[in-house]
C-alpha atoms as a PDB file:
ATOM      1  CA  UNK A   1       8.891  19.276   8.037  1.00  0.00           C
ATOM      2  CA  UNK A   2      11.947  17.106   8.285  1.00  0.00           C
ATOM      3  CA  UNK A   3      14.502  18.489  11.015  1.00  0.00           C
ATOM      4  CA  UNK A   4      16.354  15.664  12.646  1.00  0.00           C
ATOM      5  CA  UNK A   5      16.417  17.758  15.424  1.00  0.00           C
ATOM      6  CA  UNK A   6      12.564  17.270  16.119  1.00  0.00           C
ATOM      7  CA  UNK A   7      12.639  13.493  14.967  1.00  0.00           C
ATOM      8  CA  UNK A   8      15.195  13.388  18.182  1.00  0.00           C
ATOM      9  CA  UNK A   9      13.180  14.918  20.146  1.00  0.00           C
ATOM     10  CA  UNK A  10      10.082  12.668  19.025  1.00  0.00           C
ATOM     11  CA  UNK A  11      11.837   9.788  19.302  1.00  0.00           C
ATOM     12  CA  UNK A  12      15.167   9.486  21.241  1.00  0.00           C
ATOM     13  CA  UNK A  13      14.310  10.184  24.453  1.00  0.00           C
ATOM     14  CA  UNK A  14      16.759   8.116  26.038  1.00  0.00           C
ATOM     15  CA  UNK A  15      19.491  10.456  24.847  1.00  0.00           C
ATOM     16  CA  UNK A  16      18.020  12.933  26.772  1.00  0.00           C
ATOM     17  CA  UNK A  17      20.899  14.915  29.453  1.00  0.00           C
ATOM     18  CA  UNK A  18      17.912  16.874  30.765  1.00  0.00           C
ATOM     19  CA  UNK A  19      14.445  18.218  29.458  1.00  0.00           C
ATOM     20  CA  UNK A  20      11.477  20.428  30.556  1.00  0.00           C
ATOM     21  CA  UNK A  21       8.985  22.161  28.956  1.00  0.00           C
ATOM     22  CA  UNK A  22      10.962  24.470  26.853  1.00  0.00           C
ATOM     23  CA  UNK A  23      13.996  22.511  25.837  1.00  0.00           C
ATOM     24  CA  UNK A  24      15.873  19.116  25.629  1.00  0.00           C
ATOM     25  CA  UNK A  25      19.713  18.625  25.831  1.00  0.00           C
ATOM     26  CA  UNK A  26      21.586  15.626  24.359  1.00  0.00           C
ATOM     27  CA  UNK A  27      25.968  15.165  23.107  1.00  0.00           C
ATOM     28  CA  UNK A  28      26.482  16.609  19.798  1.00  0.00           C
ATOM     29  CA  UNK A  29      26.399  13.806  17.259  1.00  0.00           C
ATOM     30  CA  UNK A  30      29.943  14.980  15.749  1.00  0.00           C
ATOM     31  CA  UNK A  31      31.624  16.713  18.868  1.00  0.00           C
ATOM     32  CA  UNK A  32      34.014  19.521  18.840  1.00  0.00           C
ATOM     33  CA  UNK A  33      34.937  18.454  22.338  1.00  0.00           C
ATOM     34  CA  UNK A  34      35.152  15.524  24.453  1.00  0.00           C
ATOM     35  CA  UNK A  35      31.674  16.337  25.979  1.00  0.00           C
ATOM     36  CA  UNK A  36      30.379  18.554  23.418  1.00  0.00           C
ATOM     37  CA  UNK A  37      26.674  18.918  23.905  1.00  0.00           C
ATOM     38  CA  UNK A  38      23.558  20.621  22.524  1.00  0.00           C
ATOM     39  CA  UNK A  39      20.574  22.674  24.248  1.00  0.00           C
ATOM     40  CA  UNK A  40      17.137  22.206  21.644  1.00  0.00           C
ATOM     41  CA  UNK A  41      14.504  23.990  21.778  1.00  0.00           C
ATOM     42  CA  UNK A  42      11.480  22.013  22.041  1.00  0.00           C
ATOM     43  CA  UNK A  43       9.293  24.502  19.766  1.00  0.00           C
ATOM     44  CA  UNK A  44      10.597  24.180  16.415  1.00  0.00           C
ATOM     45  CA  UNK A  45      12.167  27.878  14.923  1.00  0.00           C
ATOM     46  CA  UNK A  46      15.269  28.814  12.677  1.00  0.00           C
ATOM     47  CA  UNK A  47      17.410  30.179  14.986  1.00  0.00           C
ATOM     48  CA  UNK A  48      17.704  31.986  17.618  1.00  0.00           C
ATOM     49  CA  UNK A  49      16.349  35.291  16.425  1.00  0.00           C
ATOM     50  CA  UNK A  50      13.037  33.526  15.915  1.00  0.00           C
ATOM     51  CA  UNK A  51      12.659  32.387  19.222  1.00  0.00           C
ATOM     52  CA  UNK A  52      10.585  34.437  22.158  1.00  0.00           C
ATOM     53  CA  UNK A  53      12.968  36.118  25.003  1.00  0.00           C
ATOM     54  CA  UNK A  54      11.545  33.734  27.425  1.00  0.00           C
ATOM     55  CA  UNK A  55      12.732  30.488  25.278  1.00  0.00           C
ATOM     56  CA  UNK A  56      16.006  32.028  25.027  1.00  0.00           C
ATOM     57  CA  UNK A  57      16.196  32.564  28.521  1.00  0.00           C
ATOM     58  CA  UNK A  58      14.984  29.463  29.176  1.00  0.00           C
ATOM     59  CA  UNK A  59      17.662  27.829  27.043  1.00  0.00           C
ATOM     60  CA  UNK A  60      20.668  29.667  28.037  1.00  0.00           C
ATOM     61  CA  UNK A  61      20.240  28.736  31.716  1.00  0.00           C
ATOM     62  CA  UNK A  62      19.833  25.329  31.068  1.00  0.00           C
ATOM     63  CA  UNK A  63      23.383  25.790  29.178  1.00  0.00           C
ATOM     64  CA  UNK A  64      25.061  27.486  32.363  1.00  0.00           C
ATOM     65  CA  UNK A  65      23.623  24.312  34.228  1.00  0.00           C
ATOM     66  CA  UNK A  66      24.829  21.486  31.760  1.00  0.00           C
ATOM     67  CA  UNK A  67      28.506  23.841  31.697  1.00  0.00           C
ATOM     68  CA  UNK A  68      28.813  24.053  35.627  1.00  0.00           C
ATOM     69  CA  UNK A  69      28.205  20.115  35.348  1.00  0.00           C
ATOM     70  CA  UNK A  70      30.835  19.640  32.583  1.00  0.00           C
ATOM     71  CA  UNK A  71      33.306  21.404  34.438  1.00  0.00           C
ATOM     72  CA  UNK A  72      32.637  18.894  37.635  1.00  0.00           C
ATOM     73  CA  UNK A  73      32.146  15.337  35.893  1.00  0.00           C
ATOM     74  CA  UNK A  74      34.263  16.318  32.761  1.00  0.00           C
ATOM     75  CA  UNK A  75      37.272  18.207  34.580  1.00  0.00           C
ATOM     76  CA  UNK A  76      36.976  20.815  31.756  1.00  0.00           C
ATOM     77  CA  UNK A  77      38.977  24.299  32.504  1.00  0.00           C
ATOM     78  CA  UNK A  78      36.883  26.656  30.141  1.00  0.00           C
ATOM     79  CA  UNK A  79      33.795  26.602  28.487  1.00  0.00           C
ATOM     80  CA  UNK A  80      32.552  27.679  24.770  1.00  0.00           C
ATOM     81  CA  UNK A  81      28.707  28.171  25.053  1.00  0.00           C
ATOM     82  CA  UNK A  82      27.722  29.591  21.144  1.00  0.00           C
ATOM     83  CA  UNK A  83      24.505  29.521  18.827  1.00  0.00           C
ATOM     84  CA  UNK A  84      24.777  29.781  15.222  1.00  0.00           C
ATOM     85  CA  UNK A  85      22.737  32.009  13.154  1.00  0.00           C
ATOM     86  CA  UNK A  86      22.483  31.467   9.253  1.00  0.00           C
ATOM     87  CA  UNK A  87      24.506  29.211   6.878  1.00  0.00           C
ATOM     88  CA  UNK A  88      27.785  31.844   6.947  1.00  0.00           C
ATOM     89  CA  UNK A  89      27.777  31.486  10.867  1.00  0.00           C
ATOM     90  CA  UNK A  90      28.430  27.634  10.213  1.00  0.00           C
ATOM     91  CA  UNK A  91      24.662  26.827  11.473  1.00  0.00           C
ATOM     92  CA  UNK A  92      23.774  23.145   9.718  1.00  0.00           C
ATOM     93  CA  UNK A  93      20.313  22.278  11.628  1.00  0.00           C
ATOM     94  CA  UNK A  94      18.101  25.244  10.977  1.00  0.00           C
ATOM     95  CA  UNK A  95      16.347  24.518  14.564  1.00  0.00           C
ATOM     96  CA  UNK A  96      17.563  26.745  16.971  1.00  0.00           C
ATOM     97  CA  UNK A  97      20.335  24.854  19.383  1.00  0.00           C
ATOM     98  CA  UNK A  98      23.375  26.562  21.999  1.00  0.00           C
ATOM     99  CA  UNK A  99      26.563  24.148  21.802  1.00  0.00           C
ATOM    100  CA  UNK A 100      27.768  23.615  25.202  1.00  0.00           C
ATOM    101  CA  UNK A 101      31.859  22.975  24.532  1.00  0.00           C
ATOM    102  CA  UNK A 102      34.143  22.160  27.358  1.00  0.00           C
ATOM    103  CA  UNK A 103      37.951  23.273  26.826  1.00  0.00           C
ATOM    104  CA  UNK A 104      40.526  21.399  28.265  1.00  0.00           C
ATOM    105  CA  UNK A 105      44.077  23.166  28.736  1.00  0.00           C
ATOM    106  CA  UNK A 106      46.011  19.887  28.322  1.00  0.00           C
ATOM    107  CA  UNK A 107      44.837  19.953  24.432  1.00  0.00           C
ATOM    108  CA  UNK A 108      46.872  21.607  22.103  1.00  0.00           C
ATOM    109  CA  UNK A 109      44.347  24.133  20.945  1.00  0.00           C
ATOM    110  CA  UNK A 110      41.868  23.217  23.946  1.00  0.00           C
ATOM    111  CA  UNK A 111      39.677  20.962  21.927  1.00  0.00           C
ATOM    112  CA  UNK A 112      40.119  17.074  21.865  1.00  0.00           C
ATOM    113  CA  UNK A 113      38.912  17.136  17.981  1.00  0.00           C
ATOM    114  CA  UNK A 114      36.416  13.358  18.016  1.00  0.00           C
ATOM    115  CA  UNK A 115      34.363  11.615  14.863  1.00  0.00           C
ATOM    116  CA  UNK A 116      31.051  10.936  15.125  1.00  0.00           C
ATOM    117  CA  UNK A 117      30.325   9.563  19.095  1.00  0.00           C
ATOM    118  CA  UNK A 118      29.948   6.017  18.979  1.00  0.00           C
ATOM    119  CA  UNK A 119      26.286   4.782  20.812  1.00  0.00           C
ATOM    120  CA  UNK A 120      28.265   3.848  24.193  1.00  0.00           C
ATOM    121  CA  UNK A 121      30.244   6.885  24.699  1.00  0.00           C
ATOM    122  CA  UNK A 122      27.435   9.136  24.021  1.00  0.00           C
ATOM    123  CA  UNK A 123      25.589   6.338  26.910  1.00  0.00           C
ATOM    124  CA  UNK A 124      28.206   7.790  29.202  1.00  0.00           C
ATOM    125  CA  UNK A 125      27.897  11.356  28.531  1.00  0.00           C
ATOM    126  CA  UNK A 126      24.569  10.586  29.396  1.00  0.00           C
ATOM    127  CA  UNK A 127      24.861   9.158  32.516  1.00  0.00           C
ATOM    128  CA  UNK A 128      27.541  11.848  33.409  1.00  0.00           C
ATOM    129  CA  UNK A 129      26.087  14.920  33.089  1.00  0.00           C
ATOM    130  CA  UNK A 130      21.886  13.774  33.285  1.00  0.00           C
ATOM    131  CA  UNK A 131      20.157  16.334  36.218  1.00  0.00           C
END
């Protein structure tokens, strides 16, 4: 299988916000948002409809965590916390993964639109929001 979501979680460990048993969380390669980060599950499944109620759970916790934390560190005003399921929902990575956005009100549209996060700002992040 090649999922770049498992090769990060084989091998980029240091990009790690948080992890436990169930899942990993680490910034979005391409943010949406200044901030913009992703809850993996460890286990490897399509979506979320594949994944046990417990997993789920697991996951969308950790997402209410990392967004209480973005709202403290980041100063964001609302939050955005989604999964993708399928190609026509806009999912890319078939691995399932919640994007944690923070909204900021002194955007235009409440998104700070970014390229792909450069190695030192997704440091930061890091060091930020890591519990």
């Amino acid at each position: 299988m090649d999922c770049i979501f498992c090769n990060v979680r084989d091998t980029a460990k240091e990009s790690f916000i948080y992890q436990d048993d169930e899942v990993f969380v680490v910034p979005d390669r391409f943010p949406s948002a200044k901030g913009h980060v992703l809850v993996i599950t460890k286990k490897h499944v399509k979506d979320m409809l594949e994944s046990d109620d417990a997993t789920i759970g697991s996951a969308f916790s950790i997402a209410k965590k990392v967004a209480i934390m973005q709202r403290e560190k980041l100063g964001a005003d609302s939050m955005r916390i989604s999964t993708n399921i399928g190609k026509g929902a806009g999912q890319i990575i078939f691995h399932f993964h919640i994007h944690v956005l923070p909204i900021y009100s002194k955007e235009p549209d409440g998104f700070s639109r970014h390229k792909e996060i450069t190695a030192s700002e997704a440091k930061r992040l890091v060091e930020l929001l890591k519990f």
